[in-house]
N, C-alpha and C. Protein backbone atom coordinates (compact mmCIF):
# COMPACT_ATOMS: atom_id res chain seq x y z
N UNK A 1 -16.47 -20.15 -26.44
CA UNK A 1 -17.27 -20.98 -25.52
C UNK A 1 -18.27 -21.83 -26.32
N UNK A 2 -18.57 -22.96 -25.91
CA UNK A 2 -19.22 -23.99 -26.65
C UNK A 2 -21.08 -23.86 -26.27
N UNK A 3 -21.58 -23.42 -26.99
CA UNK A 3 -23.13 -23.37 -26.54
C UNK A 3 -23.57 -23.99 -25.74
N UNK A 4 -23.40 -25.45 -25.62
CA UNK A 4 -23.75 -26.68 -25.42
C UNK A 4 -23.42 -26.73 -23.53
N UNK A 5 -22.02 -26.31 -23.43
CA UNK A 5 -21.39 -26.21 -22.30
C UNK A 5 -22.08 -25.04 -21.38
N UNK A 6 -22.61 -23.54 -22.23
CA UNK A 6 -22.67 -22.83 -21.62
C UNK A 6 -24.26 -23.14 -21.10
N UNK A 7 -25.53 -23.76 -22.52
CA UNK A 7 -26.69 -23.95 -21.65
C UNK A 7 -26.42 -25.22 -20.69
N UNK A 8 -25.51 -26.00 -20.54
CA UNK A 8 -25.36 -27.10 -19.87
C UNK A 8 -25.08 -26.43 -18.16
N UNK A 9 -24.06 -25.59 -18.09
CA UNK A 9 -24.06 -24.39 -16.72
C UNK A 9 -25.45 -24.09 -16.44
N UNK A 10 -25.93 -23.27 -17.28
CA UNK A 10 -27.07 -22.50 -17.08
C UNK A 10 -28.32 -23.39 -16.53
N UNK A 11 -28.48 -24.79 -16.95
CA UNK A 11 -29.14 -25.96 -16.59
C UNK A 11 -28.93 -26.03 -14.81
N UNK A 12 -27.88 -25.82 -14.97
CA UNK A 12 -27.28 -26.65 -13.60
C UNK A 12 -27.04 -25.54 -12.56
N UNK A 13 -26.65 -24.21 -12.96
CA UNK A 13 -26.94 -23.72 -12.02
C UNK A 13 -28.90 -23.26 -11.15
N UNK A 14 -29.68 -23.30 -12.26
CA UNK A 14 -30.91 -23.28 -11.91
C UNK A 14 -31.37 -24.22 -11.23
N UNK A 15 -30.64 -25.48 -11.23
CA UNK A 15 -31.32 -26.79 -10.42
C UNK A 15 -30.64 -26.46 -9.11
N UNK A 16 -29.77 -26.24 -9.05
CA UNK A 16 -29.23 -25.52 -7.65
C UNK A 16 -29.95 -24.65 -6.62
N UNK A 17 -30.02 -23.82 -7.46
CA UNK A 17 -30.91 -22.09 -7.25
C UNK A 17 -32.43 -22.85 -6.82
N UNK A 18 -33.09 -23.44 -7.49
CA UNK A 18 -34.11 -24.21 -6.80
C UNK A 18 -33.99 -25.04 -6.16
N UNK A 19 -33.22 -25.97 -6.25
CA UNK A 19 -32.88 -26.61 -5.00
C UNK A 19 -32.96 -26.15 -3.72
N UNK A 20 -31.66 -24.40 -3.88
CA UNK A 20 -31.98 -23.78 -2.67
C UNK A 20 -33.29 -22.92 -2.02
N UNK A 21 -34.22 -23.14 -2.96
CA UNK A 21 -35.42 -22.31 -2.44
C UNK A 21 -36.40 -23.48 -1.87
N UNK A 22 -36.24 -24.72 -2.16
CA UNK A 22 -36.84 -25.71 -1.25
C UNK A 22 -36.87 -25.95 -0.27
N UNK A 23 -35.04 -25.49 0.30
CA UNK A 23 -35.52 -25.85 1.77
C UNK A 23 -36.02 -24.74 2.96
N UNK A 24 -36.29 -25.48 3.53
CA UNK A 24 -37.30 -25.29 4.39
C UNK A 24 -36.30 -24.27 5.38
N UNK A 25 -37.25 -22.90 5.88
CA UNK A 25 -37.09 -21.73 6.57
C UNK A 25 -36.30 -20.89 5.61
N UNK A 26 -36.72 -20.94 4.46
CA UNK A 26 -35.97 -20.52 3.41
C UNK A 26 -37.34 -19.66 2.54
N UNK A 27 -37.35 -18.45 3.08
CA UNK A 27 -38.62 -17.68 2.46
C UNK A 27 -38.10 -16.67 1.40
C-alpha cells in the first residue's frame, strides 16, 4: 500500500466523519 494513498483515505474519511457531526439533530 502506498503511504500517500493510505494518509490520502485517512484525510478523507475524517472530512466525512465531520462533516457528519455538523449536521444538525446530530448530538
Amino acid at each position: 500500500m502506498s503511504l500517500k494513498f493510505t494518509d490520502s483515505v485517512l484525510l478523507d474519511i475524517q472530512h466525512q466523519v465531520s462533516s457528519i457531526q455538523h449536521l444538525p439533530g446530530k448530538s
